[in-house]
C-alpha atoms as a PDB file:
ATOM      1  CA  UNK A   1      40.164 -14.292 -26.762  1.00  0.00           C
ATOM      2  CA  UNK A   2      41.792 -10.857 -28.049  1.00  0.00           C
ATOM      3  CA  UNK A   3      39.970  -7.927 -25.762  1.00  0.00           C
ATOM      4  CA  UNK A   4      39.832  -5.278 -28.472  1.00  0.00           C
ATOM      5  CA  UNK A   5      37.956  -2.014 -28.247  1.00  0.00           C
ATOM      6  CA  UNK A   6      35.633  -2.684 -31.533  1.00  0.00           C
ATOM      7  CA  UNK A   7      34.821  -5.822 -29.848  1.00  0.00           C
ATOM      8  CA  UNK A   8      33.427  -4.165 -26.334  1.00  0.00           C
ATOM      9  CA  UNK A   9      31.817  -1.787 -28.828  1.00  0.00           C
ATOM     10  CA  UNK A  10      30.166  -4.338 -30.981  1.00  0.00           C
ATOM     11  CA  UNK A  11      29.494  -6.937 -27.638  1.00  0.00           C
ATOM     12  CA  UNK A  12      27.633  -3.651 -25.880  1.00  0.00           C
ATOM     13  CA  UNK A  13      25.778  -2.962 -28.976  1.00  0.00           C
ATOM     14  CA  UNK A  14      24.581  -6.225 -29.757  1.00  0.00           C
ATOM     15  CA  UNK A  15      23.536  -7.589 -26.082  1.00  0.00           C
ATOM     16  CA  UNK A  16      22.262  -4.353 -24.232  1.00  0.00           C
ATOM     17  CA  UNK A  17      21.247  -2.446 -27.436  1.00  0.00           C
ATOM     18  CA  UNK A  18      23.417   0.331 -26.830  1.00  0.00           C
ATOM     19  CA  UNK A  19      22.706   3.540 -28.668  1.00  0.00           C
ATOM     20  CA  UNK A  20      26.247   5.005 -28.099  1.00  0.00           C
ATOM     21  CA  UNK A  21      29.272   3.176 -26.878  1.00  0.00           C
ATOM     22  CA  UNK A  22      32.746   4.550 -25.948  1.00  0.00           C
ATOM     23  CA  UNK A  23      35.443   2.564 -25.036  1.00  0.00           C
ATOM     24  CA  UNK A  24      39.173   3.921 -24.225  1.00  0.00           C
ATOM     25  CA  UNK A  25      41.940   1.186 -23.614  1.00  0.00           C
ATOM     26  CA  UNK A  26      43.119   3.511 -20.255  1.00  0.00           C
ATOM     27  CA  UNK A  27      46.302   0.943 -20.281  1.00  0.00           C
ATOM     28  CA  UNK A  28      49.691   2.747 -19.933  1.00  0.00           C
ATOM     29  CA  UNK A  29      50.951   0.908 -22.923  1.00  0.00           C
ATOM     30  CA  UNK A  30      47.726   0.062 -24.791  1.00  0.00           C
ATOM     31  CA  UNK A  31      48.358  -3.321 -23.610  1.00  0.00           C
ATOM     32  CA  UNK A  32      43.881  -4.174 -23.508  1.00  0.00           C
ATOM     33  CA  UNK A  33      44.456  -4.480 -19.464  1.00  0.00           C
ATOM     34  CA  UNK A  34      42.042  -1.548 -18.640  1.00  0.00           C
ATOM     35  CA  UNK A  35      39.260   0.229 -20.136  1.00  0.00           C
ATOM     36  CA  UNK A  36      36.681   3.136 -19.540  1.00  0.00           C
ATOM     37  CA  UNK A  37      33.453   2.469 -21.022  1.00  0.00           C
ATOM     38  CA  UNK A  38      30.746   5.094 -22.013  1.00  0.00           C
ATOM     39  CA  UNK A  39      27.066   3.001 -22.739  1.00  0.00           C
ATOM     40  CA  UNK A  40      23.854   4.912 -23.810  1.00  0.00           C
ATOM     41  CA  UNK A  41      20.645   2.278 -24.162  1.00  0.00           C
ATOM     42  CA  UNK A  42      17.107   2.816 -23.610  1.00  0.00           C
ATOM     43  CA  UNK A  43      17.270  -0.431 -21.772  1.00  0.00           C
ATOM     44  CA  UNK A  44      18.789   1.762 -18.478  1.00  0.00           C
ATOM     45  CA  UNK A  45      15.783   3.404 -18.356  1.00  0.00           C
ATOM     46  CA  UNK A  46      13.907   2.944 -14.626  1.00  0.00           C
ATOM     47  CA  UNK A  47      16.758   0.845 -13.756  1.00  0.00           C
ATOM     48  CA  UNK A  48      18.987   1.697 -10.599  1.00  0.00           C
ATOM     49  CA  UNK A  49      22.762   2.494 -11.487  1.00  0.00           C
ATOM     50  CA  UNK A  50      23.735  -0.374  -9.554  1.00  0.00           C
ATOM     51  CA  UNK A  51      21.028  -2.321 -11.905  1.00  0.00           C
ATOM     52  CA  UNK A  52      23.095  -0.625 -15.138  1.00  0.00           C
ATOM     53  CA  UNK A  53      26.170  -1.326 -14.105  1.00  0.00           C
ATOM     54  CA  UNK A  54      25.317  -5.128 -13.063  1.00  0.00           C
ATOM     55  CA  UNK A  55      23.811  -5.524 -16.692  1.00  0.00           C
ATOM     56  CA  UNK A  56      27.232  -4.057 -18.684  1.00  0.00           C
ATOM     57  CA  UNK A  57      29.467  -6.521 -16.661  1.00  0.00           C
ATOM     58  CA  UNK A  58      27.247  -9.874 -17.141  1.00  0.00           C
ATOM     59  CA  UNK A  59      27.410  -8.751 -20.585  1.00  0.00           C
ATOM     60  CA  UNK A  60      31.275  -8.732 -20.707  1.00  0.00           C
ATOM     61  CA  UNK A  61      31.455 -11.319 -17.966  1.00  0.00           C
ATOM     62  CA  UNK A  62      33.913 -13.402 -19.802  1.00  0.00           C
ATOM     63  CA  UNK A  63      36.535 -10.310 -21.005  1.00  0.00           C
ATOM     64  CA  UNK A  64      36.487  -9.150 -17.646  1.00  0.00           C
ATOM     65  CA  UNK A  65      38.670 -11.751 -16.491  1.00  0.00           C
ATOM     66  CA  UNK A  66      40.713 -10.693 -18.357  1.00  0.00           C
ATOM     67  CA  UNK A  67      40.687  -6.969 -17.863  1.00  0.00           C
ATOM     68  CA  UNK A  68      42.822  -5.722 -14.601  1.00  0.00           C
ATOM     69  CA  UNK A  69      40.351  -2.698 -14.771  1.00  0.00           C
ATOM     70  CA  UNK A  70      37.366  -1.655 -15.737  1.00  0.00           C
ATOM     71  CA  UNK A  71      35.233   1.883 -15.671  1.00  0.00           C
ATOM     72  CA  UNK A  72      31.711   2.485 -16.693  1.00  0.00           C
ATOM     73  CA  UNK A  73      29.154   5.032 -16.951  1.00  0.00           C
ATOM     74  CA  UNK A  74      25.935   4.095 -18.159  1.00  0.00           C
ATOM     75  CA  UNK A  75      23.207   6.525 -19.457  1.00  0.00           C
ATOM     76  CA  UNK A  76      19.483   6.375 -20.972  1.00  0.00           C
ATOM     77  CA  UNK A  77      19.463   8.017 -24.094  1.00  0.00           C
ATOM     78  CA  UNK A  78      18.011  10.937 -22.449  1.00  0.00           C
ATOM     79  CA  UNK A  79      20.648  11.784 -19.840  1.00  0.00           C
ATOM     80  CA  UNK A  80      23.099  11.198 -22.555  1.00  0.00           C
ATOM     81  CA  UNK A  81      21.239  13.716 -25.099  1.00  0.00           C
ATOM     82  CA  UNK A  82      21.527  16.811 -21.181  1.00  0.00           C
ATOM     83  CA  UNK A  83      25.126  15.863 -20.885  1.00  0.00           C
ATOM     84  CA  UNK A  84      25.818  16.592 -24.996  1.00  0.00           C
ATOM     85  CA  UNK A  85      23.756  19.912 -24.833  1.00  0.00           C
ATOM     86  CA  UNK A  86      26.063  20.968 -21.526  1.00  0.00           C
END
């Protein structure tokens, strides 16, 4: 399976109902080995960041063996919507 950055996008999207996703291949060489992940959904809401972050990696749970490493920061729409304004 090719690790791309449109398909973490889509993957995030699809499965958690992400309102916002950004994904950076962080890889010296662009080489799909690491990536930082920003993911907005209104499915974080109430939940613990431990809770978030738990529910991003079962959803990529097969690319991440692949991936060396692997960055998120997960936001409800509503923290997402303070950090834009700041």
């Amino acid at each position: 399976m090719e690790i791309t950055i449109d398909h973490i996008r889509n993957k995030l999207t699809t499965e958690i109902g992400a309102v916002h996703v950004e994904v950076e291949d962080t890889s010296p060489n662009r080489c799909a080995a690491s990536f930082k992940v920003l993911v907005v959904s209104p499915q974080f809401e109430g939940k613990a960041l431990l809770h978030r972050h738990r529910m991003v990696n079962t959803c990529l749970a097969q690319e991440l063996k692949e991936i060396h490493a692997f960055e998120q920061k997960t936001l409800t729409p509503e923290q997402w919507e303070k950090v834009k304004s700041q």
